[in-house]
N, C-alpha and C. Protein backbone atom coordinates (compact mmCIF):
# COMPACT_ATOMS: atom_id res chain seq x y z
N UNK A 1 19.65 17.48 -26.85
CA UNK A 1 18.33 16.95 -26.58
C UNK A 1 18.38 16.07 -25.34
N UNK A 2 17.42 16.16 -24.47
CA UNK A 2 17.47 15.64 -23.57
C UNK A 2 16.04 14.66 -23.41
N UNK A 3 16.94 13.53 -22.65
CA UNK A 3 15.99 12.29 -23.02
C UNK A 3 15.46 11.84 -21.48
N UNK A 4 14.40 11.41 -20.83
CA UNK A 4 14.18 10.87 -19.88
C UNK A 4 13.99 9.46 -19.59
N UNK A 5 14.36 8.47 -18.86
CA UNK A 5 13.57 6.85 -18.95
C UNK A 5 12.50 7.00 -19.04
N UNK A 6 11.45 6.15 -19.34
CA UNK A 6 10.37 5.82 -19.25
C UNK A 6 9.70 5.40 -17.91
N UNK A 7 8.68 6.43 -17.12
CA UNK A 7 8.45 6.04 -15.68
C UNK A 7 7.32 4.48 -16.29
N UNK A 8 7.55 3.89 -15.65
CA UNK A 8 6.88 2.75 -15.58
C UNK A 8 5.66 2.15 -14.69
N UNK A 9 4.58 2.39 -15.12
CA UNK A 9 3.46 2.32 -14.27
C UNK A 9 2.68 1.11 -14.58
N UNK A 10 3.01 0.21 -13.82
CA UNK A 10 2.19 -1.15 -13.99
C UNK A 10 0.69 -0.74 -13.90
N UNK A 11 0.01 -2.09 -14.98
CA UNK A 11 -1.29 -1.96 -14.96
C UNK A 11 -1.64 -3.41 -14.61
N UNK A 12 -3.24 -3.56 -14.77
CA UNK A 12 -3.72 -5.09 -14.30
C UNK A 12 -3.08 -6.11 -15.08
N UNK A 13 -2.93 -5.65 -16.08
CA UNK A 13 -2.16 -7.08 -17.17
C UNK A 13 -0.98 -7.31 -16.17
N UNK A 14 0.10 -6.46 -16.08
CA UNK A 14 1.19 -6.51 -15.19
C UNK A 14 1.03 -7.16 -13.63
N UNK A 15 -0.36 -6.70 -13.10
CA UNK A 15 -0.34 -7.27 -11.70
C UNK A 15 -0.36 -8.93 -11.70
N UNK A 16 -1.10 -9.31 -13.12
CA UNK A 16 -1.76 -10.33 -12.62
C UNK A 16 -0.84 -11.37 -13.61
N UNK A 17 0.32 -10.91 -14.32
CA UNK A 17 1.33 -11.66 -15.11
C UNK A 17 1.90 -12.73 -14.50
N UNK A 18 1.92 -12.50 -12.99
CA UNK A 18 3.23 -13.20 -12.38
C UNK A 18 2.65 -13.38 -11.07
N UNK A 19 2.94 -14.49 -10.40
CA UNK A 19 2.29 -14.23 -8.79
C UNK A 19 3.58 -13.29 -7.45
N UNK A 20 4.71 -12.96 -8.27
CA UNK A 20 5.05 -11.89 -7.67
C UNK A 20 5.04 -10.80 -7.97
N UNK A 21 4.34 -10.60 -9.04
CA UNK A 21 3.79 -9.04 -9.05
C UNK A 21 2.19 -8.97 -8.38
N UNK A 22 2.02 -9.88 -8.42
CA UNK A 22 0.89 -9.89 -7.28
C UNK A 22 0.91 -9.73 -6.13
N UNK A 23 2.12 -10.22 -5.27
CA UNK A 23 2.50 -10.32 -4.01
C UNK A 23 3.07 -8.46 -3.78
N UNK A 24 4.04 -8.42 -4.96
CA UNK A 24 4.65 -7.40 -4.41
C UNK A 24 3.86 -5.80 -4.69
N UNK A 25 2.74 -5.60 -5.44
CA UNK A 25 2.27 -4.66 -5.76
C UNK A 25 0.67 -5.29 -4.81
N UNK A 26 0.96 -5.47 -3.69
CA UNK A 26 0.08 -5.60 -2.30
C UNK A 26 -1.48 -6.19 -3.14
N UNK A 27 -1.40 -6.96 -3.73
CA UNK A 27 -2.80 -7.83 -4.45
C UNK A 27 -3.49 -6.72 -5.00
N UNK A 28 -3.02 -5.57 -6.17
CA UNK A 28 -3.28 -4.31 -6.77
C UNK A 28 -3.69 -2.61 -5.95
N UNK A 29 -2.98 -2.82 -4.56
CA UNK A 29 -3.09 -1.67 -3.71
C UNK A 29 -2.13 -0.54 -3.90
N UNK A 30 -0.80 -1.21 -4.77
CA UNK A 30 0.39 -0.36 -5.07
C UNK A 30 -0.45 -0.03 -6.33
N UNK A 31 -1.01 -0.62 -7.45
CA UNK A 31 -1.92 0.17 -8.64
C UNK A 31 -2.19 1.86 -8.73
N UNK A 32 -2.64 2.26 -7.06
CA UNK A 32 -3.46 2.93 -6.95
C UNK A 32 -2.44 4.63 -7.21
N UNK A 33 -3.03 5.52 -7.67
CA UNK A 33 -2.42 6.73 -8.64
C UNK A 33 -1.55 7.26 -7.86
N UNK A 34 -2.62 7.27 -6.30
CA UNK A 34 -2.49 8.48 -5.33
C UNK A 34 -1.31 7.91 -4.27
N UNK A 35 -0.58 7.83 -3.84
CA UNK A 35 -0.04 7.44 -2.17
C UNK A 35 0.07 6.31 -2.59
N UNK A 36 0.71 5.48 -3.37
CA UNK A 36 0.73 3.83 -3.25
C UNK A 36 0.63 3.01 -2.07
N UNK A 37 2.09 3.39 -1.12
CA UNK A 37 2.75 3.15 0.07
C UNK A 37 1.23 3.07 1.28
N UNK A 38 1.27 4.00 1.01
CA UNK A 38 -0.11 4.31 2.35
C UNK A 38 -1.46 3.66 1.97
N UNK A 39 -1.67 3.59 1.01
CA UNK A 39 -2.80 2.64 0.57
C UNK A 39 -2.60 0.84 0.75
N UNK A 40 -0.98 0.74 0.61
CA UNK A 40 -0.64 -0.42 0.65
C UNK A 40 -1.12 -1.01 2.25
N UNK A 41 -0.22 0.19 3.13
CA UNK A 41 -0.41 -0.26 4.33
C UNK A 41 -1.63 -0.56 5.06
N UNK A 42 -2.23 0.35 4.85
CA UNK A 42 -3.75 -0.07 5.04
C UNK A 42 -4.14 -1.82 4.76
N UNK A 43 -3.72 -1.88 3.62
CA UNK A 43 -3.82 -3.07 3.32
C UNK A 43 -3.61 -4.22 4.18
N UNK A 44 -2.56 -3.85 5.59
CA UNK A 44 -2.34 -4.77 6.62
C UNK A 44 -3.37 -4.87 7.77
N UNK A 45 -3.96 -4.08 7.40
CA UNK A 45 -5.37 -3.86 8.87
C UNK A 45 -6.29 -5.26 8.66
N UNK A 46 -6.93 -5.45 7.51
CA UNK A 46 -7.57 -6.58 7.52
C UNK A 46 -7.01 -7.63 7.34
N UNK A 47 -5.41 -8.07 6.90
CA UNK A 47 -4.26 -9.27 7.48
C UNK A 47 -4.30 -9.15 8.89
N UNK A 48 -4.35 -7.77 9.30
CA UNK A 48 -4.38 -8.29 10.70
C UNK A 48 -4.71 -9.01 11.72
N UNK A 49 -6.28 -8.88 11.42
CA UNK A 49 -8.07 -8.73 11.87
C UNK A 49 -8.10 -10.36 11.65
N UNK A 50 -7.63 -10.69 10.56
CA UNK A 50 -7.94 -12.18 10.36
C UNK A 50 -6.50 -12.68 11.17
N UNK A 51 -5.34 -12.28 11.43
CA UNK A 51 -4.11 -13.44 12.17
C UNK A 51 -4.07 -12.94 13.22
N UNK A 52 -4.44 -12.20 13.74
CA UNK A 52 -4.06 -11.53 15.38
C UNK A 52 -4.52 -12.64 16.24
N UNK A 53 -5.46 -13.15 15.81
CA UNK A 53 -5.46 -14.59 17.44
C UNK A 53 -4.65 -15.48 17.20
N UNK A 54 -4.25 -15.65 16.47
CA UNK A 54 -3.50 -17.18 15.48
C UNK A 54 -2.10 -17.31 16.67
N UNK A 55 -1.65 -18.61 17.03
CA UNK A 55 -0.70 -18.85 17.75
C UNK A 55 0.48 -18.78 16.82
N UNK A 56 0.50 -18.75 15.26
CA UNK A 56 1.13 -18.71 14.51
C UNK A 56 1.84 -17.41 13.57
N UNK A 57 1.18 -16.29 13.99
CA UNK A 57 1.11 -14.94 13.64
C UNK A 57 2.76 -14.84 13.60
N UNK A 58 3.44 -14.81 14.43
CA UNK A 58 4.85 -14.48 14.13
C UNK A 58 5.57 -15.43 12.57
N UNK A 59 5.23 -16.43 13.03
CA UNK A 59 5.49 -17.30 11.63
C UNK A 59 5.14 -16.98 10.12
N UNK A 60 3.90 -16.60 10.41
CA UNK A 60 3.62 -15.63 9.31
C UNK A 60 3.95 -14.89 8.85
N UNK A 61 4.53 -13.88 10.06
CA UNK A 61 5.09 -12.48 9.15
C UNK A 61 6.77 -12.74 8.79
N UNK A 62 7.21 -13.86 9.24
CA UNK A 62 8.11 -14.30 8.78
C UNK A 62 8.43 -14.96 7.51
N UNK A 63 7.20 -15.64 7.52
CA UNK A 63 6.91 -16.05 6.12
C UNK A 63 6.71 -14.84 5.05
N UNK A 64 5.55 -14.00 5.22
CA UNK A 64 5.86 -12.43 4.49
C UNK A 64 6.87 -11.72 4.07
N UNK A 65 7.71 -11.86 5.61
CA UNK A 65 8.86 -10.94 4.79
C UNK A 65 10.02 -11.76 3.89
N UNK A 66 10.07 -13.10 4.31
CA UNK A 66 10.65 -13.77 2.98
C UNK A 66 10.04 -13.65 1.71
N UNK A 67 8.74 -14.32 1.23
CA UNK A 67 8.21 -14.54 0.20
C UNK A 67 8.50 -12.50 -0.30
N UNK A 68 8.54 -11.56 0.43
CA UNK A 68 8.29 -10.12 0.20
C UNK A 68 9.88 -10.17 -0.59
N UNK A 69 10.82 -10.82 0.10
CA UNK A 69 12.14 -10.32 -0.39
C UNK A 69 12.04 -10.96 -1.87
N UNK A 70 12.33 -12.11 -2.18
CA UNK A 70 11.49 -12.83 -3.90
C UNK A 70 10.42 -11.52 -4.57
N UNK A 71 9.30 -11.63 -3.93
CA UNK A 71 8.41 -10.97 -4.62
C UNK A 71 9.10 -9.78 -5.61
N UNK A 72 8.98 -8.71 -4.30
CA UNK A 72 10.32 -7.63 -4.54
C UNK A 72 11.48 -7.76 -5.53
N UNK A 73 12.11 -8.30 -5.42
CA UNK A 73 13.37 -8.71 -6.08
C UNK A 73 13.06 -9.14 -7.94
N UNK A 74 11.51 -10.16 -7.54
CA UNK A 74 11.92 -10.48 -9.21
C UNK A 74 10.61 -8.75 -9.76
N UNK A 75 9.70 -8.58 -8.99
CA UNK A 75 8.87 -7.36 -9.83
C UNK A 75 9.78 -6.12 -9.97
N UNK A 76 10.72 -5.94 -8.97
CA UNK A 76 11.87 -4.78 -9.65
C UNK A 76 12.38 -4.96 -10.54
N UNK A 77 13.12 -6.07 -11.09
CA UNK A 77 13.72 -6.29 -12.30
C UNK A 77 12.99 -6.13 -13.45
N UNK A 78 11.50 -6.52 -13.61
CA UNK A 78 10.37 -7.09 -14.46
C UNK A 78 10.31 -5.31 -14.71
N UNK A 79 10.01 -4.53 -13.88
CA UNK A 79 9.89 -3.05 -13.94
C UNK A 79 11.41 -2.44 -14.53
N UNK A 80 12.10 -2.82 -13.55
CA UNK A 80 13.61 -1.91 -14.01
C UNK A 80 13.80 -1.12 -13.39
N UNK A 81 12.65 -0.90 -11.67
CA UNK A 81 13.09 0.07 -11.19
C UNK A 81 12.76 -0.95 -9.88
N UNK A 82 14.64 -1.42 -9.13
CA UNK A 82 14.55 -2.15 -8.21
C UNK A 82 13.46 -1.70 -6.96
N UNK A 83 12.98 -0.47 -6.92
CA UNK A 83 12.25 -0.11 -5.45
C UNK A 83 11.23 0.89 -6.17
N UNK A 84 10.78 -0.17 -6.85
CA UNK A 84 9.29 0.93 -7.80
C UNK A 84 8.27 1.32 -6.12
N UNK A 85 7.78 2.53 -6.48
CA UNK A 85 6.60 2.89 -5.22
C UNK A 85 5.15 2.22 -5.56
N UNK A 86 5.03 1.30 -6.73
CA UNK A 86 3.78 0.36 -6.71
C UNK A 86 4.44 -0.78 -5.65
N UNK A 87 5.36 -0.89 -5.51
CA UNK A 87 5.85 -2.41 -4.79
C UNK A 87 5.64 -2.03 -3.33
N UNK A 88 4.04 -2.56 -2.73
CA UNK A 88 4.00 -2.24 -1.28
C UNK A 88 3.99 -3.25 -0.37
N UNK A 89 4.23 -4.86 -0.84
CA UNK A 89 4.41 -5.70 0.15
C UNK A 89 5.45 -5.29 1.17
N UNK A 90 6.25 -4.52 1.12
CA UNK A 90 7.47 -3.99 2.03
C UNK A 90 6.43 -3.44 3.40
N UNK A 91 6.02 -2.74 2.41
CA UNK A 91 5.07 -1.93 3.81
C UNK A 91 3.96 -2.47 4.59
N UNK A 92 3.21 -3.21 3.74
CA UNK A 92 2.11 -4.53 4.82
C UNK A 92 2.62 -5.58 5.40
N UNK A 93 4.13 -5.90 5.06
CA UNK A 93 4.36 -6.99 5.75
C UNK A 93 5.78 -6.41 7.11
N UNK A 94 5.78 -5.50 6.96
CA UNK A 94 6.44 -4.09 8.28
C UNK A 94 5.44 -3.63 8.80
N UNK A 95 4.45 -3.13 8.34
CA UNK A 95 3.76 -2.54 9.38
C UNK A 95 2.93 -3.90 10.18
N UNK A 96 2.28 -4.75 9.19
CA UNK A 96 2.22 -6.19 10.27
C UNK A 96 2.75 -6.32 11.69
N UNK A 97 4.31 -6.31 11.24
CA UNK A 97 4.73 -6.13 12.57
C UNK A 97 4.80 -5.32 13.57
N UNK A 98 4.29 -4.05 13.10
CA UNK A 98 3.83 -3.15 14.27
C UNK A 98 2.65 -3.01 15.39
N UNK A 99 1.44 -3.48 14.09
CA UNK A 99 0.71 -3.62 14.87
C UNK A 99 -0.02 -4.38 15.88
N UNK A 100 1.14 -5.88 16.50
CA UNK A 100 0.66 -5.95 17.92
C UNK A 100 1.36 -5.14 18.77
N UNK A 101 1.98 -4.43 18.50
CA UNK A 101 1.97 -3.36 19.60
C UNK A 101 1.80 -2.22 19.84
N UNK A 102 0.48 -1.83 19.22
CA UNK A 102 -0.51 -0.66 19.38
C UNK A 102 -1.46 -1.24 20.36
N UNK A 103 -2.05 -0.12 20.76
CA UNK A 103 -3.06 -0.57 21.66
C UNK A 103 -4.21 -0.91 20.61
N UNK A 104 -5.11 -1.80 21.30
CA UNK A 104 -6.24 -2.57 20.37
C UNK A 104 -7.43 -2.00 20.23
N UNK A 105 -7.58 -0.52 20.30
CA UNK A 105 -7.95 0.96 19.72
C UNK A 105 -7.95 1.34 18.27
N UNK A 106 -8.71 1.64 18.24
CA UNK A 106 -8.99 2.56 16.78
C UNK A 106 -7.59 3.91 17.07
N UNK A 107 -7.34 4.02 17.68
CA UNK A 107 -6.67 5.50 17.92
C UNK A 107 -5.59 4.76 18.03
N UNK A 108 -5.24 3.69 18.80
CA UNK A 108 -4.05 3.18 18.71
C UNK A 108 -3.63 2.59 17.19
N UNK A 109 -4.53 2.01 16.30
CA UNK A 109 -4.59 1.53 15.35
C UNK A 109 -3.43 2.47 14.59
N UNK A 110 -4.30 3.89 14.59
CA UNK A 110 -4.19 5.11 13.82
C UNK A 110 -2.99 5.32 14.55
N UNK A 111 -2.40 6.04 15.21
CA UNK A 111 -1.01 6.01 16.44
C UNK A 111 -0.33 5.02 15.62
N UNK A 112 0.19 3.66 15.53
CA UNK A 112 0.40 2.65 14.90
C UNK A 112 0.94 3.75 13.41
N UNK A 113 -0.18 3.36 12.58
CA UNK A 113 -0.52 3.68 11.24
C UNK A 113 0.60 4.94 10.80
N UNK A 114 0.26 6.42 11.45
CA UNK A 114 1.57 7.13 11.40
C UNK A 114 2.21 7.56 11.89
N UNK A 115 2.50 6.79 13.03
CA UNK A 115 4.13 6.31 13.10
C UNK A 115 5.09 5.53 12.17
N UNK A 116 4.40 4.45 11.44
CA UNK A 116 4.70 3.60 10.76
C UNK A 116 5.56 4.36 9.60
N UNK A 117 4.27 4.99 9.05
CA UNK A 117 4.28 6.09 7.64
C UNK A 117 5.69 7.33 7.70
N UNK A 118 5.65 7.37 9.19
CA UNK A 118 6.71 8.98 9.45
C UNK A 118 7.47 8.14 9.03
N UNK A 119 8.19 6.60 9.58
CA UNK A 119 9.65 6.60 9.58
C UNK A 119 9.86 5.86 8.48
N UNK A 120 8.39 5.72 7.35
CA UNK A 120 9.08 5.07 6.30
C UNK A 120 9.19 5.75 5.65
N UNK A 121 9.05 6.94 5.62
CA UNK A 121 8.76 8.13 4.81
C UNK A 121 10.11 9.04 4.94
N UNK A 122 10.49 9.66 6.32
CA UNK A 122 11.57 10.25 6.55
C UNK A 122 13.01 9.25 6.15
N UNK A 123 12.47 8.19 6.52
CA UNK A 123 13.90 7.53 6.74
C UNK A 123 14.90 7.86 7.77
N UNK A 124 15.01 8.31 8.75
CA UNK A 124 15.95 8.71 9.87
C UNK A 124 17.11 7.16 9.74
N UNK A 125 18.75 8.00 10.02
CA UNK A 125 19.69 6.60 10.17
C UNK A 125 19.07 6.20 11.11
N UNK A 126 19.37 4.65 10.91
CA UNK A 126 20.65 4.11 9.60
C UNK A 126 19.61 3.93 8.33
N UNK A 127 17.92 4.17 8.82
CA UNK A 127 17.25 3.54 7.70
C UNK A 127 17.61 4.24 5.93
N UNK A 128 17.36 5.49 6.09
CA UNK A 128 18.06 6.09 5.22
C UNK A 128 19.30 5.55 4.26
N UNK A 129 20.42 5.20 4.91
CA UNK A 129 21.48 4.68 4.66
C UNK A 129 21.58 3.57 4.22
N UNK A 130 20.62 2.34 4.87
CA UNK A 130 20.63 1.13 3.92
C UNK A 130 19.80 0.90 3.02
N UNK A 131 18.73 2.00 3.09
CA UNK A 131 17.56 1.97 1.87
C UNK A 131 18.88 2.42 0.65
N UNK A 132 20.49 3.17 1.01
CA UNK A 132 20.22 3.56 -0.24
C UNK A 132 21.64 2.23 -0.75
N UNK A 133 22.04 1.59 0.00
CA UNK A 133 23.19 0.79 0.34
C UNK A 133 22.87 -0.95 -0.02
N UNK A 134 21.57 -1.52 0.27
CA UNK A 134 21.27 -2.64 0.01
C UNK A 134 20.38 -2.54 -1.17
N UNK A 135 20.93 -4.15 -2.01
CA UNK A 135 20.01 -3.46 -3.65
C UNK A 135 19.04 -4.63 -3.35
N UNK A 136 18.38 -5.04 -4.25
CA UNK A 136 17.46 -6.03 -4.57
C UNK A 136 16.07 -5.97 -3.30
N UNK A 137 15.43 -6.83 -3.74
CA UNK A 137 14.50 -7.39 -2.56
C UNK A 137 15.05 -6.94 -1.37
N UNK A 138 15.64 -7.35 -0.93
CA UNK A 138 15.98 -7.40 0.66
C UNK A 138 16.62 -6.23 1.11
N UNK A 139 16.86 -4.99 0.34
CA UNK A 139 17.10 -3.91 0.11
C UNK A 139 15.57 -2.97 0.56
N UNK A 140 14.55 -3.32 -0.24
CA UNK A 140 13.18 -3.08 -0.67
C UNK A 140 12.50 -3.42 0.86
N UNK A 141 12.82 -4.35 0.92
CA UNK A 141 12.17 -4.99 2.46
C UNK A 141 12.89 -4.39 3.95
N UNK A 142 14.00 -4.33 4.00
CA UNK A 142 14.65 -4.55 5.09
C UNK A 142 14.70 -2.54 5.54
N UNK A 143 14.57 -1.53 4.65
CA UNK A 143 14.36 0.05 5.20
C UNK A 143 12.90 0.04 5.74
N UNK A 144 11.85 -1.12 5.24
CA UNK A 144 10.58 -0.91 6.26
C UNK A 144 10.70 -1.95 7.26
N UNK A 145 11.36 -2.87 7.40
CA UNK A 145 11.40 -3.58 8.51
C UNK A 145 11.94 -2.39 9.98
N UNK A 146 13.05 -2.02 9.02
CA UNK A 146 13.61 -0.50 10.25
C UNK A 146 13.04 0.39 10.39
N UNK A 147 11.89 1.01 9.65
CA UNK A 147 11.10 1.78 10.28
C UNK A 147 9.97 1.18 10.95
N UNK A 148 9.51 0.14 10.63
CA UNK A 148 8.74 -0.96 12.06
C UNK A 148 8.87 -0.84 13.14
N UNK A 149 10.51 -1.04 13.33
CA UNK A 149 11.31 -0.93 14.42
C UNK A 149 11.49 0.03 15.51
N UNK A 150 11.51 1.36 14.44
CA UNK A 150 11.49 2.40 15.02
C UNK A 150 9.83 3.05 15.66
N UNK A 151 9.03 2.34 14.41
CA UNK A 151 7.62 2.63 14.99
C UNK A 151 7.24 1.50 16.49
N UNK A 152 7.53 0.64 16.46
CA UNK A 152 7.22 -0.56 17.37
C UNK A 152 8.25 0.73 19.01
N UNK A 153 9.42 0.73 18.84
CA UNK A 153 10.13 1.42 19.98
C UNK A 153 9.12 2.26 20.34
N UNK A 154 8.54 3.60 19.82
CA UNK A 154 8.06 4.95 20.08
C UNK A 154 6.58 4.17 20.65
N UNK A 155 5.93 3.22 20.01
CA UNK A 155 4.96 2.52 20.92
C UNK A 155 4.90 2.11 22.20
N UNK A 156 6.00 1.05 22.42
CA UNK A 156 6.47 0.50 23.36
C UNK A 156 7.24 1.78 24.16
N UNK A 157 7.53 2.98 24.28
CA UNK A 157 7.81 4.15 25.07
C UNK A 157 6.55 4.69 25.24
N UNK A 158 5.31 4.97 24.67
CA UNK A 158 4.43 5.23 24.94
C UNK A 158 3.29 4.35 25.63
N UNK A 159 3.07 3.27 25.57
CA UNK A 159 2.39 2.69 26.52
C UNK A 159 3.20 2.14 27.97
N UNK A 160 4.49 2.13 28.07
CA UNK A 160 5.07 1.82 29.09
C UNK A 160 5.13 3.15 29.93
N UNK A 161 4.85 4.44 29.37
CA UNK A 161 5.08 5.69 29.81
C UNK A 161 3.47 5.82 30.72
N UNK A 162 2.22 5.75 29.89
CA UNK A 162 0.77 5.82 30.38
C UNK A 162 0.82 4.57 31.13
């Protein structure tokens, strides 16, 4: 007989148990049935809209991706599945960092958006490799910080190119 774990699908009781399952299931955007990840990210367009003038914006997303590594770290355990796909603070507080360097376009927005998605999605090394190599939070956080990275480069080659 063959037995499977139990997939674990947080609900509102769950989001709203803990303020890092709040943080880390993107304020109930990871909830959602379809695409968690991509719904999450979205979720960074209007963080954006409100910190993009702020002299403080870098501080912020610094602040994000700490409080993201905690968040992360204790809602994986709470689940049992260290890198559940409801947990999308990884991805709004990475793609954050992509998008000051899209152009300040709707098309650049979108450009931005999947690029972001390809390389968190494919994983190309090393991201691949430490998504599967680093555990906890900072495990969870640090394969979308590298596809940021990789999305932020292919930007920065494309507007330095036009």
């Amino acid at each position: 007989m063959t037995t499977s774990a139990p997939d674990p699908r947080p609900g509102p009781r769950f989001l709203l148990a803990h303020p890092a399952h709040f943080i880390a299931l993107g304020f109930g955007s990871g909830l959602s049935p379809k695409a968690p990840g991509t719904v999450g990210t979205l979720v960074a367009l209007p963080l954006y809209w409100l910190l993009a003038d702020s002299a403080l914006y870098w501080p912020w997303i610094a602040l994000f991706l700490a409080v993201g590594v905690w968040a992360c770290d204790v809602t994986g355990r709470a689940l049992g599945v260290p890198d559940h796909g409801g947990m999308v603070w990884d991805e709004i507080a990475a793609f954050l960092m992509v998008l000051p360097f899209a152009p300040a376009t709707w098309w650049g927005w979108l450009l931005a958006f999947a690029l972001f998605r390809l390389f968190d999605i494919w994983k190309p090394f090393p991201i691949g490799w430490f998504d599967a190599r680093v555990p906890g939070g900072f495990g969870v956080m640090l394969d979308d910080v590298l596809a940021a990275g990789y999305a932020i480069l292919c930007l920065w080659g494309l507007t330095t190119w036009l």
